[in-house]
PDB file of N, CA and C in Angstrom:
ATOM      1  N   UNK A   1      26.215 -86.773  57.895  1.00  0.00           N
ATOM      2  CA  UNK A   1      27.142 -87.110  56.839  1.00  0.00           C
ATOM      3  C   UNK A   1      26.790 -86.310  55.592  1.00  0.00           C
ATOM      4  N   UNK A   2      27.904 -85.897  54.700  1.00  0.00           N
ATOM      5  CA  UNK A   2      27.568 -84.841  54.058  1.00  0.00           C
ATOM      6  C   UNK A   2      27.365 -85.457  52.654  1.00  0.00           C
ATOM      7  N   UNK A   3      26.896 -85.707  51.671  1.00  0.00           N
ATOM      8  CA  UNK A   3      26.764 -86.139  50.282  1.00  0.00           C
ATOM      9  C   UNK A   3      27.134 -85.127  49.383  1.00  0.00           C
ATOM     10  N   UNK A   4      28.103 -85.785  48.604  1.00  0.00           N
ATOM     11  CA  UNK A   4      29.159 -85.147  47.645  1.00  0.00           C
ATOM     12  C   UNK A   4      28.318 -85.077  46.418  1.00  0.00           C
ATOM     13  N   UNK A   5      28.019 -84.283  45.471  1.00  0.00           N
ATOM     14  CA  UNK A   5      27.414 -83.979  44.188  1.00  0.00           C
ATOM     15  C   UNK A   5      28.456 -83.492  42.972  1.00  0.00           C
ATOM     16  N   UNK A   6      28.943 -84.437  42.527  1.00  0.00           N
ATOM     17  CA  UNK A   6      30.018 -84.285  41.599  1.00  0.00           C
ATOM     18  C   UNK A   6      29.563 -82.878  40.300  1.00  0.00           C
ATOM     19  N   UNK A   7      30.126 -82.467  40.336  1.00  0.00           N
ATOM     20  CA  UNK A   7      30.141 -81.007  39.284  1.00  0.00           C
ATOM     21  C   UNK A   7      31.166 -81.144  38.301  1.00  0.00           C
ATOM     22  N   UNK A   8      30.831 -80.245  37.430  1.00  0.00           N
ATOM     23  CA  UNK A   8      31.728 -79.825  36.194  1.00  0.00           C
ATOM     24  C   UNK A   8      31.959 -77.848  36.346  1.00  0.00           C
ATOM     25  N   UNK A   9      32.954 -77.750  36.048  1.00  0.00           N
ATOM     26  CA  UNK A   9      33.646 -76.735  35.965  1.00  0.00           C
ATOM     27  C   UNK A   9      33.018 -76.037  34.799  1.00  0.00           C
ATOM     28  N   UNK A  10      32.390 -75.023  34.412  1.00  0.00           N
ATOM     29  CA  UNK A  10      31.892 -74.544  33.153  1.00  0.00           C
ATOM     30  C   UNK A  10      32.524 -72.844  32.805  1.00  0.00           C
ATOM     31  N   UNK A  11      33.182 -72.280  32.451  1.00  0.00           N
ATOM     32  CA  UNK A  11      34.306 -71.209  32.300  1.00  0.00           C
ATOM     33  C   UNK A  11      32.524 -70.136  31.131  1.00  0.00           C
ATOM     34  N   UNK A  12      32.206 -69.237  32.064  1.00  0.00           N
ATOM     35  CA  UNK A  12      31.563 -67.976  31.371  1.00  0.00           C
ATOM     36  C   UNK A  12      31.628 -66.731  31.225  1.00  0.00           C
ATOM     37  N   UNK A  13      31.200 -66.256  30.577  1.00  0.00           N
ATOM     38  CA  UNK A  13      31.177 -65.072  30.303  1.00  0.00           C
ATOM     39  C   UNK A  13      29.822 -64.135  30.899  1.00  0.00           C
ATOM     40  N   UNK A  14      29.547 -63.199  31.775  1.00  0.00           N
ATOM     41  CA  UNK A  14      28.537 -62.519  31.781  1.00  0.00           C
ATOM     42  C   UNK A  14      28.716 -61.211  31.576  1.00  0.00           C
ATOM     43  N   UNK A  15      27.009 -60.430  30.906  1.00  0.00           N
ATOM     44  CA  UNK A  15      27.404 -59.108  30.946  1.00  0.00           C
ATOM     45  C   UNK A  15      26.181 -58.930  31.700  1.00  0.00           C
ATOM     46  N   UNK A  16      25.912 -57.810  32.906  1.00  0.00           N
ATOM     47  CA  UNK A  16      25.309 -57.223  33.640  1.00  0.00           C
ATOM     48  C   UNK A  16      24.352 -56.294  32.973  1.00  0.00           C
ATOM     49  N   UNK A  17      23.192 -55.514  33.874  1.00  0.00           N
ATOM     50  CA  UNK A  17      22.267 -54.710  33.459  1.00  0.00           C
ATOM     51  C   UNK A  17      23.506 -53.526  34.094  1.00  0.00           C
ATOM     52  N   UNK A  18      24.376 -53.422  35.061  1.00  0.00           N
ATOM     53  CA  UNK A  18      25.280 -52.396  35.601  1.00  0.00           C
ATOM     54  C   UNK A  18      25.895 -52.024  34.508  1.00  0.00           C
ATOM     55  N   UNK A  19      26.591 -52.569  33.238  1.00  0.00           N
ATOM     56  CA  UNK A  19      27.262 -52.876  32.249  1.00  0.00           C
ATOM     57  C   UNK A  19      28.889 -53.335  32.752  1.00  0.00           C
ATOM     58  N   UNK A  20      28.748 -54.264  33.879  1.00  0.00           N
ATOM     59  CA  UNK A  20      30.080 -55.420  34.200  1.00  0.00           C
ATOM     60  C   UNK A  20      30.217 -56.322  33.142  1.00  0.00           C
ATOM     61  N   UNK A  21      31.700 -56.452  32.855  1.00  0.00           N
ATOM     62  CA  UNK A  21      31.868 -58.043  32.313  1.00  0.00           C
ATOM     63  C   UNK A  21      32.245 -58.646  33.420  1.00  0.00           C
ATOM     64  N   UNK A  22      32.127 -59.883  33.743  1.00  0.00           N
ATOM     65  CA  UNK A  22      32.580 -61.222  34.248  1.00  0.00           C
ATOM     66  C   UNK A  22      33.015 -62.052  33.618  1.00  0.00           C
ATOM     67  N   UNK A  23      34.337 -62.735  33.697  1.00  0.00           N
ATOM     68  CA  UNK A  23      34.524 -63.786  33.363  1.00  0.00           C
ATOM     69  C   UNK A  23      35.131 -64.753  34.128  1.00  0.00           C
ATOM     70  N   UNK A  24      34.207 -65.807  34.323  1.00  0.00           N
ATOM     71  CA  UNK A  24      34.979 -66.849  35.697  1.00  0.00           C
ATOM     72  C   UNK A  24      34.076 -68.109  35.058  1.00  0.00           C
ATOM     73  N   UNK A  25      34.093 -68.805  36.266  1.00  0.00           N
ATOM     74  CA  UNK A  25      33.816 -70.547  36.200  1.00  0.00           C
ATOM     75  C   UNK A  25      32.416 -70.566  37.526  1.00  0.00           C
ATOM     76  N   UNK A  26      31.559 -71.254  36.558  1.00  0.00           N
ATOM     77  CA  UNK A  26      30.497 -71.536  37.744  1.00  0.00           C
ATOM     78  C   UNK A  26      30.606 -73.027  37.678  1.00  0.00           C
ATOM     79  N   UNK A  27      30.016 -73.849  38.648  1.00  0.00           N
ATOM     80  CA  UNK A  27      30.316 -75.201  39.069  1.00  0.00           C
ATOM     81  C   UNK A  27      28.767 -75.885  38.713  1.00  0.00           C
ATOM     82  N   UNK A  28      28.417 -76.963  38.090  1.00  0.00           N
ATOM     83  CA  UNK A  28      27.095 -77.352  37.990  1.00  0.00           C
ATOM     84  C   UNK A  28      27.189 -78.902  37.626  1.00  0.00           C
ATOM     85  N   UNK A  29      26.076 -79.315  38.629  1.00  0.00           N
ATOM     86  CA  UNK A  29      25.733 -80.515  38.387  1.00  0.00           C
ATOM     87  C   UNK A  29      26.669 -81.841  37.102  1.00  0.00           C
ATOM     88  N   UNK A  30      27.264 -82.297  37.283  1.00  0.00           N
ATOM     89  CA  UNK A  30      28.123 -83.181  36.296  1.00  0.00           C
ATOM     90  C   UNK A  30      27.348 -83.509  35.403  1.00  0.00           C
ATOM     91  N   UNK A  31      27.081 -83.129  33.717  1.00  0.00           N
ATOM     92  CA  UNK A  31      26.449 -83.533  32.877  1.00  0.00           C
ATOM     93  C   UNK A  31      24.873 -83.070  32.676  1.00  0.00           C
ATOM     94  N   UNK A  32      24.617 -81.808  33.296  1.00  0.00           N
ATOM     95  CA  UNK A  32      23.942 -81.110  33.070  1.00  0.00           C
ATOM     96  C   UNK A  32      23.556 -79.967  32.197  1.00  0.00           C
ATOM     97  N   UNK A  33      23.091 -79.176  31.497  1.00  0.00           N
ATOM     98  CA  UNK A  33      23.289 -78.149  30.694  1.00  0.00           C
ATOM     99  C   UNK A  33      23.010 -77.028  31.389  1.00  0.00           C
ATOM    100  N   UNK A  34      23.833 -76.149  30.949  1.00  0.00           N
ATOM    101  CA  UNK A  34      23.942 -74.575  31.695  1.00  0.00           C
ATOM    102  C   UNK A  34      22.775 -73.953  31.748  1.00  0.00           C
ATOM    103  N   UNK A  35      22.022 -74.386  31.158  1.00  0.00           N
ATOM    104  CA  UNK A  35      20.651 -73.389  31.091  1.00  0.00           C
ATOM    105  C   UNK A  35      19.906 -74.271  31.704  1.00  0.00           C
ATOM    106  N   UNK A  36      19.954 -75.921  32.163  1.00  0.00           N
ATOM    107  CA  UNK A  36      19.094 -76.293  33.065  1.00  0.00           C
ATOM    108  C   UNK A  36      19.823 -75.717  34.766  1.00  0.00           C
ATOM    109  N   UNK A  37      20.931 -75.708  34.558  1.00  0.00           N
ATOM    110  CA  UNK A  37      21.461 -74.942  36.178  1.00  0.00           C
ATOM    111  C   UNK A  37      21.099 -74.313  36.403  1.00  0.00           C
ATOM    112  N   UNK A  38      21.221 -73.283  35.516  1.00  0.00           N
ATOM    113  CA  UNK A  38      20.941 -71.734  35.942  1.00  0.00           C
ATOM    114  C   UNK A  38      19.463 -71.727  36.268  1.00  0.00           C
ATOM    115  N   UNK A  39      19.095 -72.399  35.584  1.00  0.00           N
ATOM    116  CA  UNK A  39      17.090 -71.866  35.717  1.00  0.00           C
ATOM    117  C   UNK A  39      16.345 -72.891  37.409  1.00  0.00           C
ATOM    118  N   UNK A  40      17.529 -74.157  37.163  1.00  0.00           N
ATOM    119  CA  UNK A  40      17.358 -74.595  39.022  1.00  0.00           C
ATOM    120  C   UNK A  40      17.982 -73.416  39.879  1.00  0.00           C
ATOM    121  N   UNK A  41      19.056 -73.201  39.589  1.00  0.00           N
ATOM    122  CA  UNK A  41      19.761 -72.210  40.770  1.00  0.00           C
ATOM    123  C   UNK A  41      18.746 -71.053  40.643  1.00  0.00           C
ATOM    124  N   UNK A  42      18.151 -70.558  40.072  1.00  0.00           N
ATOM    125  CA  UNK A  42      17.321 -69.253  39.921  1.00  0.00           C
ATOM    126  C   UNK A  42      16.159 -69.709  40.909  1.00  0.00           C
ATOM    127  N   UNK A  43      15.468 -70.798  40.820  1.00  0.00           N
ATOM    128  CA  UNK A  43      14.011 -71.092  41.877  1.00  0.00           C
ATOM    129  C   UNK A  43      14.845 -71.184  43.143  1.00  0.00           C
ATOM    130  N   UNK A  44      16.030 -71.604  43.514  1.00  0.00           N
ATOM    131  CA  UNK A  44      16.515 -71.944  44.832  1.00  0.00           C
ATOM    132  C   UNK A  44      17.066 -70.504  45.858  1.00  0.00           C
ATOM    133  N   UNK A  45      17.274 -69.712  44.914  1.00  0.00           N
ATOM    134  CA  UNK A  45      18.379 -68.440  45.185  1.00  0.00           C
ATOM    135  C   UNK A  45      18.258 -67.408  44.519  1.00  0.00           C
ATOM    136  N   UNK A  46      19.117 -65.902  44.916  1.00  0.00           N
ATOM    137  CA  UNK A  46      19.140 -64.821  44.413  1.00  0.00           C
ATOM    138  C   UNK A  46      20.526 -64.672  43.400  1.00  0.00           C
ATOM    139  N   UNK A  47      20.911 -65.536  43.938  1.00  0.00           N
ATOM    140  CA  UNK A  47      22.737 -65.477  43.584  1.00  0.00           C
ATOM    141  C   UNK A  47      23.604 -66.517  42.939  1.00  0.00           C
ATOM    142  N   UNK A  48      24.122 -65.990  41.747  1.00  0.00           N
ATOM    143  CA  UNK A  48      25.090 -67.227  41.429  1.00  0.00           C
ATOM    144  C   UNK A  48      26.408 -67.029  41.677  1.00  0.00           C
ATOM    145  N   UNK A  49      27.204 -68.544  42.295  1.00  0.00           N
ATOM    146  CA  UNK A  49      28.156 -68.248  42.267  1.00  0.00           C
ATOM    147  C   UNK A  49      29.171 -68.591  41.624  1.00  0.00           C
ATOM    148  N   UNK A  50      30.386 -67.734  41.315  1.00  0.00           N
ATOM    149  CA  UNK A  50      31.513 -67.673  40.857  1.00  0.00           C
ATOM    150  C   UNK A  50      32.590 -68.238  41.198  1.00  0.00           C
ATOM    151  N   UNK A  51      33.624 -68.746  40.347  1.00  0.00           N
ATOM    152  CA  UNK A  51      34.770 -68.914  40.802  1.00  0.00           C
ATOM    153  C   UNK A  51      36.096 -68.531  40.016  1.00  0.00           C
ATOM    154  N   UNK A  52      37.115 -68.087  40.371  1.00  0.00           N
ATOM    155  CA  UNK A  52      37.986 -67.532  39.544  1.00  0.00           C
ATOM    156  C   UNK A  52      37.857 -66.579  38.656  1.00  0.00           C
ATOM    157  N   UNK A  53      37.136 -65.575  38.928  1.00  0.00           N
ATOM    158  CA  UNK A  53      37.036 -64.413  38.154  1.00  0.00           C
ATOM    159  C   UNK A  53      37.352 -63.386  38.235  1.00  0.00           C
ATOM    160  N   UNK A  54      37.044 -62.735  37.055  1.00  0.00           N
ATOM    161  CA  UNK A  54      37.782 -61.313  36.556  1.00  0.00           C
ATOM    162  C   UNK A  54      36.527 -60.523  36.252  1.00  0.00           C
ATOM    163  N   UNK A  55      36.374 -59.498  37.023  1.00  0.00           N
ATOM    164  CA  UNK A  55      35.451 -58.083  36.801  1.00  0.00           C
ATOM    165  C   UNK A  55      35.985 -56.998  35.742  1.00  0.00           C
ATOM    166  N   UNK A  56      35.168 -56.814  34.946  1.00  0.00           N
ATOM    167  CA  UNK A  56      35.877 -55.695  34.274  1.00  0.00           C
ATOM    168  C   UNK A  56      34.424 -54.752  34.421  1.00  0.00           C
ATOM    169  N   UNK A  57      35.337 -53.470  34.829  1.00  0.00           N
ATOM    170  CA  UNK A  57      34.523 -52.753  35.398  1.00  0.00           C
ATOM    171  C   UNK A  57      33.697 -51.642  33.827  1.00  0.00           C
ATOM    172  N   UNK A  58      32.824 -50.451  33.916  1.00  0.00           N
ATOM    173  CA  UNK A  58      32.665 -49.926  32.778  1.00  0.00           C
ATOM    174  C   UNK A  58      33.517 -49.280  32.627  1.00  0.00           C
ATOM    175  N   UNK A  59      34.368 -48.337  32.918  1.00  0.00           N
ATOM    176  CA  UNK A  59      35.754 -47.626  33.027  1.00  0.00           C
ATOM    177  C   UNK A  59      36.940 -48.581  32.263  1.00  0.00           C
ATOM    178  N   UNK A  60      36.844 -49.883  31.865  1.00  0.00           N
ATOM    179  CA  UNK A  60      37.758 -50.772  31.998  1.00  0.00           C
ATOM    180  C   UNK A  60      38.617 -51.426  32.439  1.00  0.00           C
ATOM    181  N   UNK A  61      38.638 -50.916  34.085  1.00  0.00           N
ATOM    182  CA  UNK A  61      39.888 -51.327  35.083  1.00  0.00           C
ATOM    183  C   UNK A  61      39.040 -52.890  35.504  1.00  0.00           C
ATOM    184  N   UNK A  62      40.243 -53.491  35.788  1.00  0.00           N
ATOM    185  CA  UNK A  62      40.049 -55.105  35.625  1.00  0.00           C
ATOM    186  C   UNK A  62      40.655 -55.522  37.620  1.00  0.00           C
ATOM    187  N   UNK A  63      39.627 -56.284  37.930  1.00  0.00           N
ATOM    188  CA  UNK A  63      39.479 -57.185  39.360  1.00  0.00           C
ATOM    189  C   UNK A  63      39.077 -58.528  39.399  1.00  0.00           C
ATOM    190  N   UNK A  64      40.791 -59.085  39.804  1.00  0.00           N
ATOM    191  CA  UNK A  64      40.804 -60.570  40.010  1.00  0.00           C
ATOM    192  C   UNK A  64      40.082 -61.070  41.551  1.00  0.00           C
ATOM    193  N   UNK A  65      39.298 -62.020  41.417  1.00  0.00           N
ATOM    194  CA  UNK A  65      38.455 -62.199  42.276  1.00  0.00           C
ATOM    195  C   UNK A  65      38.234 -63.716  42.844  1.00  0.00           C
ATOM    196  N   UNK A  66      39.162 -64.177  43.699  1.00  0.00           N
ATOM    197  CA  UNK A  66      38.459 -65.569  43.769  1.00  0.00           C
ATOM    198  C   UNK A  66      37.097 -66.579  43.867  1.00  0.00           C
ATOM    199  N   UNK A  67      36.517 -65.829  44.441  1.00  0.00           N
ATOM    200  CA  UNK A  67      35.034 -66.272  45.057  1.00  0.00           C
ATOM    201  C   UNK A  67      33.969 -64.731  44.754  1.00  0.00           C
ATOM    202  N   UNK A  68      32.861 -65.132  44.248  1.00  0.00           N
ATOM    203  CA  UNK A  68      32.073 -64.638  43.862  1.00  0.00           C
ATOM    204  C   UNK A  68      30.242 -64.676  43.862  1.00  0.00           C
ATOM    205  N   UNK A  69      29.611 -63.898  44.119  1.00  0.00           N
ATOM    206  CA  UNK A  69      28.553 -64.141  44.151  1.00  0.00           C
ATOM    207  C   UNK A  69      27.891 -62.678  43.443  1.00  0.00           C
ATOM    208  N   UNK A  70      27.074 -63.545  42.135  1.00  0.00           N
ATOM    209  CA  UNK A  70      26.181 -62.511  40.882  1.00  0.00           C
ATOM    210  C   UNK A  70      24.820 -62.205  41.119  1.00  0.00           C
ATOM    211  N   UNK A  71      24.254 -61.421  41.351  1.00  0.00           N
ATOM    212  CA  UNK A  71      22.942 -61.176  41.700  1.00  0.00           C
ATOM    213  C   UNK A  71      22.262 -62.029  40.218  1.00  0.00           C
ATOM    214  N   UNK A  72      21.051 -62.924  40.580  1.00  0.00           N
ATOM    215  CA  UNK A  72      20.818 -63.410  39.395  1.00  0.00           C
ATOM    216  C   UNK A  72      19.719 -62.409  38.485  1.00  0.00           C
ATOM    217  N   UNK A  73      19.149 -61.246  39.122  1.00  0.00           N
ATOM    218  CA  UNK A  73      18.151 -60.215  38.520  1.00  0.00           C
ATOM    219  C   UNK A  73      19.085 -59.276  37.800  1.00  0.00           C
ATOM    220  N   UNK A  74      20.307 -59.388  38.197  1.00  0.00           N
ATOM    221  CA  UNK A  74      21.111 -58.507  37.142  1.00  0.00           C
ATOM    222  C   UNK A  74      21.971 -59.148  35.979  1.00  0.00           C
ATOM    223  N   UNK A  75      21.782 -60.199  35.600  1.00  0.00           N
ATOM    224  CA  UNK A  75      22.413 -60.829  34.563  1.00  0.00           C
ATOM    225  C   UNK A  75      21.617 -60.545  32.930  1.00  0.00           C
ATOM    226  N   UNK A  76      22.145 -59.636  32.386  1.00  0.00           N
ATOM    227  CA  UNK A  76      22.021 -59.481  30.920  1.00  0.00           C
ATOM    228  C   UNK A  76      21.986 -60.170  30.320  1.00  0.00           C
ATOM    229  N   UNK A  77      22.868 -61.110  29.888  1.00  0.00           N
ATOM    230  CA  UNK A  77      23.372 -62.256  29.103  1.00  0.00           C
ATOM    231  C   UNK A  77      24.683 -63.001  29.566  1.00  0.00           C
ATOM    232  N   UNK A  78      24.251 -64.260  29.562  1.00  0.00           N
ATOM    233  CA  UNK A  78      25.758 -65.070  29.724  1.00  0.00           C
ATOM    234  C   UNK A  78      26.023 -66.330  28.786  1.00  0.00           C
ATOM    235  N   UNK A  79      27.307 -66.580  28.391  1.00  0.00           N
ATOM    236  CA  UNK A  79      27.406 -67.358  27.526  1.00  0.00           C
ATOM    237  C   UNK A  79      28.593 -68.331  28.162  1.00  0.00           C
ATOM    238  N   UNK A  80      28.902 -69.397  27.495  1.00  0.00           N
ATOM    239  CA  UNK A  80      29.945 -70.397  27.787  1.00  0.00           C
ATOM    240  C   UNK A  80      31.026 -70.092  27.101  1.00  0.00           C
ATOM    241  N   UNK A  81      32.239 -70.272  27.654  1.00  0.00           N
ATOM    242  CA  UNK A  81      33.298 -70.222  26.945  1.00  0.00           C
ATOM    243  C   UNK A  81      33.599 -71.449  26.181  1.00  0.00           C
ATOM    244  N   UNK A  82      33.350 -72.091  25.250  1.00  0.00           N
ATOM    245  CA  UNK A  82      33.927 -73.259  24.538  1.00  0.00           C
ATOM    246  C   UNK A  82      35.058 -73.362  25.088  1.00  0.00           C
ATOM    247  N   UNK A  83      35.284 -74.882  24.859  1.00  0.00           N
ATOM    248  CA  UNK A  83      36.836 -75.488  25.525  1.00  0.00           C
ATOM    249  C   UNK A  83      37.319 -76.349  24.518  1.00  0.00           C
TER     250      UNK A  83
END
């Protein structure tokens, strides 16, 4: 039987060491803070994942992307989008 872990939708922004933007939605723990996710998802995994995002490449050409997965050794900086 599978146990459901209720999440919150959190809408970010990343910029890469490649120099990618990202902007999509990662999913985390309901009532957690983004920087306690990220730093659990970092001991568990290589990869974070994405949802609903947009790549903008360095050239500037732009890729809609449903499902996603971010290498977590290449993340520059990421921030939250306020809502």
């Amino acid at each position: 039987m599978a146990m459901k872990i209720n999440k919150d939708k959190k809408e970010v922004i990343i910029y890469t060491t490649n120099n990618f933007k990202i902007k999509g939605y990662v999913h985390i723990v309901a009532s957690s803070r983004l920087t306690d996710a990220l730093d659990a998802l970092a001991k568990q995994s290589q990869f974070l994942p994405m949802t609903d995002a947009v790549i903008v490449f360095p050239d500037g050409t732009r890729k809609d992307i449903n499902f996603l997965l971010v290498r977590v050794s290449s993340i520059e900086l990421i921030c939250q989008v306020e809502e």
